[in-house]
Protein backbone atom coordinates (compact mmCIF):
# COMPACT_ATOMS: atom_id res chain seq x y z
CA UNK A 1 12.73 203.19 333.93
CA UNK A 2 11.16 204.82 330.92
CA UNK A 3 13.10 205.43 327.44
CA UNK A 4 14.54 209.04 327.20
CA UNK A 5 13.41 210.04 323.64
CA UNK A 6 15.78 212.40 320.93
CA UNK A 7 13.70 213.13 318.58
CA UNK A 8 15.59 213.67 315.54
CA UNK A 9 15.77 217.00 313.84
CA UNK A 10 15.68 218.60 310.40
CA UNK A 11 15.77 221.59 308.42
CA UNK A 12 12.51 222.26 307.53
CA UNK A 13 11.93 221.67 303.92
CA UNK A 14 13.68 218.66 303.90
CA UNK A 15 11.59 217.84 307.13
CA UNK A 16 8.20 218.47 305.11
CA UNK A 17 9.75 216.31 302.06
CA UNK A 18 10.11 213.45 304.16
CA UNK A 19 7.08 212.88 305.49
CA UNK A 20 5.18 213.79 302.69
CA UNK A 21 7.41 213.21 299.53
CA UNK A 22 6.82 216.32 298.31
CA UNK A 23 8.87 219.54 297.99
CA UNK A 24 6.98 222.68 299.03
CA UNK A 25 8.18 226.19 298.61
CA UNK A 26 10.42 228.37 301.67
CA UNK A 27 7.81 230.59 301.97
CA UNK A 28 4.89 227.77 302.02
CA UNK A 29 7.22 226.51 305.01
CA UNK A 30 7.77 229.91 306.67
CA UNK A 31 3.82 230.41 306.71
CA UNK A 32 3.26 227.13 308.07
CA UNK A 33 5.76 227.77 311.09
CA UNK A 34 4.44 231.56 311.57
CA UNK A 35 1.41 230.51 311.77
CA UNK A 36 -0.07 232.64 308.84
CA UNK A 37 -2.71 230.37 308.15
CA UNK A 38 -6.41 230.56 309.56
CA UNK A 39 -6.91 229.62 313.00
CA UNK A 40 -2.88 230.40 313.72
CA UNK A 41 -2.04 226.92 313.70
CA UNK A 42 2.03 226.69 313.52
CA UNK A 43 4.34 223.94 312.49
CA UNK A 44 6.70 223.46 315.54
CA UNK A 45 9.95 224.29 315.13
CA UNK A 46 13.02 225.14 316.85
CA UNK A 47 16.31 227.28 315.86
CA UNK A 48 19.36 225.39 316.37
CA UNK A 49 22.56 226.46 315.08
CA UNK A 50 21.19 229.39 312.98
CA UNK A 51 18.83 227.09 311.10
CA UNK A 52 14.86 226.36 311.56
CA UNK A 53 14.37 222.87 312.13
CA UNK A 54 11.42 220.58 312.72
CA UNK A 55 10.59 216.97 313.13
CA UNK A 56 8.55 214.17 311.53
CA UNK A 57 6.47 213.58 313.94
CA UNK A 58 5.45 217.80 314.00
CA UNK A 59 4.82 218.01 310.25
CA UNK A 60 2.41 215.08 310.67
CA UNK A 61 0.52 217.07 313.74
CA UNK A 62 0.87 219.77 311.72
CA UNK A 63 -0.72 218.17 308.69
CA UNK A 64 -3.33 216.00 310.28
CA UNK A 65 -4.84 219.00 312.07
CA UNK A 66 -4.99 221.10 308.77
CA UNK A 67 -6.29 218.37 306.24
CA UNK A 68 -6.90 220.86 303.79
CA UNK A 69 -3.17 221.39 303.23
CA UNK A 70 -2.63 217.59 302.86
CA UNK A 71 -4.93 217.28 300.30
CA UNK A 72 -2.82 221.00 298.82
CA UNK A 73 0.47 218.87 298.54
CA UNK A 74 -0.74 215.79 297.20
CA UNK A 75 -2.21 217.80 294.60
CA UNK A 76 0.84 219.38 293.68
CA UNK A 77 2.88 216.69 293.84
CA UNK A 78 0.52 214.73 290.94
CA UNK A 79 0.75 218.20 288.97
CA UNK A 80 4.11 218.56 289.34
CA UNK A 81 3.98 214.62 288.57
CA UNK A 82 1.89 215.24 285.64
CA UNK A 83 4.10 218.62 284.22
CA UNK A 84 7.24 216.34 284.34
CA UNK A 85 5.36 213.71 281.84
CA UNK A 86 4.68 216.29 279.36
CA UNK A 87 8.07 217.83 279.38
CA UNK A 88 9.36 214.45 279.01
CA UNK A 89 6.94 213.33 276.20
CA UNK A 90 8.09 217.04 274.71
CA UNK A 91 11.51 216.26 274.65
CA UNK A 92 11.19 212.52 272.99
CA UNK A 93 8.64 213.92 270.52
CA UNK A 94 11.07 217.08 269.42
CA UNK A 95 13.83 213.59 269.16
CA UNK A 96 12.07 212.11 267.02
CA UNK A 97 11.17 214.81 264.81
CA UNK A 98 14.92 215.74 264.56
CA UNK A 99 15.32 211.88 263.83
């Protein structure tokens, strides 16, 4: 007898920040489950309880069949990597100048 699967759900942002460790805008996730983008490719996702949920395993279908988004995250992510460094290197050199 075969394994009934659950697959587990989540809201949608915090769906898309799991799998790729990065946090994208609600309207970067509402286009991607509209399918706004070229070639109407959607993010699956379901309504349950009033909230838009997805899983794992459809943002990484989603992503792997629109690589040029994965490569649009990861790039974020190091600038919004890189924009956290300088504000923090900001901060400590304003401290010291106050020291």
């Amino acid at each position: 007898m075969s394994e009934l699967q659950n697959p587990v759900y989540y809201p949608v942002l915090e769906a898309i920040r799991k799998h790729t460790g990065v946090t994208v805008d609600r309207v970067t996730a509402w286009r991607w489950s509209k399918g706004t983008l070229k070639g109407g490719r959607k993010l699956e996702t379901r309504k349950l309880g009033g909230r838009v949920v997805s899983t794992l395993e459809a943002v990484e279908e989603f992503l792997t069949n629109n690589p040029g988004l994965t490569e649009e995250v990861t790039s974020n992510k190091q600038a919004s990597r890189s924009r956290r460094q300088r504000e923090k290197e900001n901060a400590l050199r304003a401290i010291n100048e106050l020291c």
